[in-house]
Protein backbone atom coordinates (compact mmCIF):
# COMPACT_ATOMS: atom_id res chain seq x y z
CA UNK A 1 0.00 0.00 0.00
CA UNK A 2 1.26 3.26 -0.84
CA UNK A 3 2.15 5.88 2.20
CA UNK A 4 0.46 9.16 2.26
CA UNK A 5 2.61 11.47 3.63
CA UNK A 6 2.41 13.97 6.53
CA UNK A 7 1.80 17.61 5.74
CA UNK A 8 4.19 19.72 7.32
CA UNK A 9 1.38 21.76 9.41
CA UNK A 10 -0.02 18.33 10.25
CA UNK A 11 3.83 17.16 11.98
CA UNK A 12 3.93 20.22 13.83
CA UNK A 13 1.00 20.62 15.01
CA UNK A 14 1.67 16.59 16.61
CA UNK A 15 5.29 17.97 17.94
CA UNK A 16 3.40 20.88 19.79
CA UNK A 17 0.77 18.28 21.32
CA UNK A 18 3.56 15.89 22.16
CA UNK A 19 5.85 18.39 23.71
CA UNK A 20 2.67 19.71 25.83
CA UNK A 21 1.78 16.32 26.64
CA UNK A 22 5.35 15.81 27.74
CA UNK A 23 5.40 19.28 29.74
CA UNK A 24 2.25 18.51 31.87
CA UNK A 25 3.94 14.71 32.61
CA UNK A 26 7.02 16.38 33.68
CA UNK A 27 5.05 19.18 35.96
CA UNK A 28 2.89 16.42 37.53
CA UNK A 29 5.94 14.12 38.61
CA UNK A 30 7.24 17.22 40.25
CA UNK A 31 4.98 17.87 42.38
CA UNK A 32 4.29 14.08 43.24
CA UNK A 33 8.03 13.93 44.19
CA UNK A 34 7.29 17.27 46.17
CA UNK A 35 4.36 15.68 48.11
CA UNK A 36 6.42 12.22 48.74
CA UNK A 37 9.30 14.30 50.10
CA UNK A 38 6.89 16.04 52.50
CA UNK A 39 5.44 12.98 53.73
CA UNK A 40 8.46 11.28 54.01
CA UNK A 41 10.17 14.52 56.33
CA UNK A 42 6.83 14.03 58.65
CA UNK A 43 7.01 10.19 59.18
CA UNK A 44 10.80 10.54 60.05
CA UNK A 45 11.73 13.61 61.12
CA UNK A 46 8.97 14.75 63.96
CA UNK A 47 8.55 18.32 65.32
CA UNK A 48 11.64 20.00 66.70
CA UNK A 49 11.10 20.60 70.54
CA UNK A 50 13.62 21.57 73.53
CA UNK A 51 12.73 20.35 76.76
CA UNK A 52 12.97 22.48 79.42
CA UNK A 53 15.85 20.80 82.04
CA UNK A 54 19.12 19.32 81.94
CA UNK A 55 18.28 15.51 82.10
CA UNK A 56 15.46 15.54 79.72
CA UNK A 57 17.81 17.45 77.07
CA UNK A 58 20.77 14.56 77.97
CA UNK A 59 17.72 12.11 77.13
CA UNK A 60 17.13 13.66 74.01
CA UNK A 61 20.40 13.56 72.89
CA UNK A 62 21.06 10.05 73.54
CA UNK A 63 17.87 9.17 71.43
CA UNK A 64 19.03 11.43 68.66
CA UNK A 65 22.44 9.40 68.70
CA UNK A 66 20.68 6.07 68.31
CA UNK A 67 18.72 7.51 65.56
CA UNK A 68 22.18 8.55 63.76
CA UNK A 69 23.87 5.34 64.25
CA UNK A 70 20.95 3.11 62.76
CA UNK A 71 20.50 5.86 59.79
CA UNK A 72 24.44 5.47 59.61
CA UNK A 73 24.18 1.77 59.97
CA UNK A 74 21.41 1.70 57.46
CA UNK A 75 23.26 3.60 54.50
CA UNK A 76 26.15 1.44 54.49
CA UNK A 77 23.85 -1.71 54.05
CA UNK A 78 22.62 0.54 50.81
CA UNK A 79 26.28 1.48 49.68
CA UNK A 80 27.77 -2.04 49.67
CA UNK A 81 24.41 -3.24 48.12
CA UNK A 82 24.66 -0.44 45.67
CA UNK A 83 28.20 -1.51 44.89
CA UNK A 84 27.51 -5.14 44.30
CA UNK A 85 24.47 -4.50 42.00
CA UNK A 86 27.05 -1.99 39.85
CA UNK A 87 29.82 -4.79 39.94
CA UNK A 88 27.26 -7.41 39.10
CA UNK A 89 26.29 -4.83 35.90
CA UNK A 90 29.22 -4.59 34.88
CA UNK A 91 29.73 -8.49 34.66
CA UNK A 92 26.67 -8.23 33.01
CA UNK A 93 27.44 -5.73 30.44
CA UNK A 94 30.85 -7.91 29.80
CA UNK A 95 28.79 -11.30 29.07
CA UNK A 96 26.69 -9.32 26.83
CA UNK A 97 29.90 -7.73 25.03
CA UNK A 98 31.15 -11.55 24.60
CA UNK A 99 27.78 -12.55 23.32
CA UNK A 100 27.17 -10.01 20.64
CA UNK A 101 31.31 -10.63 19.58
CA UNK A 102 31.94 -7.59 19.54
CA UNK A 103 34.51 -5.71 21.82
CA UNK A 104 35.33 -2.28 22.78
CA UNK A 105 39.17 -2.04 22.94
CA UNK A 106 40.02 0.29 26.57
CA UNK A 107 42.81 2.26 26.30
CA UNK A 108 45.85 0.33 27.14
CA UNK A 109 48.29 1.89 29.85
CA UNK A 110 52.23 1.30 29.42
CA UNK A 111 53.24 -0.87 32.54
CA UNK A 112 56.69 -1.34 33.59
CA UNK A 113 57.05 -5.20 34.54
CA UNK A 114 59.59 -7.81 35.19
CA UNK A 115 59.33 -10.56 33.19
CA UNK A 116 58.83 -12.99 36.26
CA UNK A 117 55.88 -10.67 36.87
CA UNK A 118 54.43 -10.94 33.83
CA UNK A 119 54.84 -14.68 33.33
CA UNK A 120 53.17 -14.65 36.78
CA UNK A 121 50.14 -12.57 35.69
CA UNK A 122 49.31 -14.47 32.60
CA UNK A 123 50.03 -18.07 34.07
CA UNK A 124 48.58 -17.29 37.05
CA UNK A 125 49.37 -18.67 40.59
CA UNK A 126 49.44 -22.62 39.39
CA UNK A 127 52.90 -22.36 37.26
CA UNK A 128 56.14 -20.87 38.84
CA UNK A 129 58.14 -19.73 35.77
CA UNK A 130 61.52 -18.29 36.21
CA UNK A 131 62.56 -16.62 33.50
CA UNK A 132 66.26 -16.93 33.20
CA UNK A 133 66.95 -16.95 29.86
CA UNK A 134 70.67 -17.75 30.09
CA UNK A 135 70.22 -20.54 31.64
CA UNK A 136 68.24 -22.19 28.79
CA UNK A 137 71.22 -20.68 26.31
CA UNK A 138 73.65 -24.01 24.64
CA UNK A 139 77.00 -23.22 25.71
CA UNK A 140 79.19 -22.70 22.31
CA UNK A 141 83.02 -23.12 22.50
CA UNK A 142 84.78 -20.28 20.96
CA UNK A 143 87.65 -21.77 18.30
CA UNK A 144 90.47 -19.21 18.50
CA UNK A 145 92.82 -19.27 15.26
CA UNK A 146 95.57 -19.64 14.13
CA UNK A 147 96.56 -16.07 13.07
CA UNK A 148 94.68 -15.11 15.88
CA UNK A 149 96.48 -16.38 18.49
CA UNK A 150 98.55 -13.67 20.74
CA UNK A 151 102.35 -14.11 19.86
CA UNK A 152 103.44 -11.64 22.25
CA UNK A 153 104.48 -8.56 21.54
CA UNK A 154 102.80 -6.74 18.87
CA UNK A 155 105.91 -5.16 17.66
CA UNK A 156 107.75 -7.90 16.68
CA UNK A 157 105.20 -9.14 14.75
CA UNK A 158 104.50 -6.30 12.69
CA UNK A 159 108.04 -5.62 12.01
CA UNK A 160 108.52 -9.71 10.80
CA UNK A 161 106.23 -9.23 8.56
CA UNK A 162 107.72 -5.68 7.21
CA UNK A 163 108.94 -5.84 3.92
CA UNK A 164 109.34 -8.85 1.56
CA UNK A 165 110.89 -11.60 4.47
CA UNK A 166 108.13 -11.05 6.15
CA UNK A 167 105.88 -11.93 3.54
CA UNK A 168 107.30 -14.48 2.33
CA UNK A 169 107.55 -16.12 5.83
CA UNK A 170 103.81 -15.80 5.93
CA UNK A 171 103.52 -17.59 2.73
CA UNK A 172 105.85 -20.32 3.61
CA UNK A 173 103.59 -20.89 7.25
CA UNK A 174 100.16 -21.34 5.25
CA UNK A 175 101.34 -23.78 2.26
């Protein structure tokens, strides 16, 4: 079936409803928030009053501690649960990441780390890695040569091999 589209008057004269619509909504919920928060004050927090000697006002003040220590008492029990329910989203939002496949990369910080450390963090607790990695090295023999070997002094070898006896003497060693 074919579409008939809006008129332009029509689509703003439905944004201007909506938007009023919206406007009372948000009015209303103010002042029921307004009229809770009144009701609440009264059920908890009664009239102020000073009494008039020394041991009724010590009275008074012990009741108002008690009153602060099981509000106290009673916001920590919220905080922890309101940490657990955000820890338990976030495990949440991290199942639904693997689900869907895709993954939003966090911005990697540079770490300075032994590498015992880091063998440790991404083997966990069950293997004990060292990582010495000279003592996994083979052990080569270094062949010294012949020319290479120390005669002595450096002198006297340079000035045997100055000028043509020298030469030839080196000739005569290698054939």
């Amino acid at each position: 079936m074919a579409e008939k589209k809006m008129s332009s008057g029509r689509r703003n004269q439905l944004k201007t409803l909506l938007l009023q619509i919206g406007e009372a909504m948000l009015e209303e919920e103010v002042r029921e928030a307004e009229q809770q928060k009144i009701k609440h004050m009264e059920e908890n927090c009664p009239g102020f009053f000073l009494p008039g000697c020394m041991h009724e006002l010590q009275d008074f003040c012990r009741k108002l501690h008690k009153q602060i220590d099981l509000v106290d008492e009673e916001r920590y029990d919220l905080e922890v649960k309101v940490t657990k329910t955000n820890k338990e989203i976030d495990d949440l939002k991290l199942k639904v990441q693997d689900l869907k496949g895709k993954f939003k990369k966090p911005a990697l910080k540079r770490v300075r780390m032994s590498a015992d450390a880091m063998l440790a963090a991404l083997l966990g607790s069950k293997h004990k890695v060292s990582m010495d990695l000279r003592a996994n090295l083979k052990q080569v023999k270094k062949e010294v040569k012949d020319e290479e070997k120390p005669t002595g002094d450096w002198r006297k070898s340079i000035e045997d091999r100055a000028g043509m006896d020298g030469r030839k003497k080196m000739f005569e060693t290698e054939a």
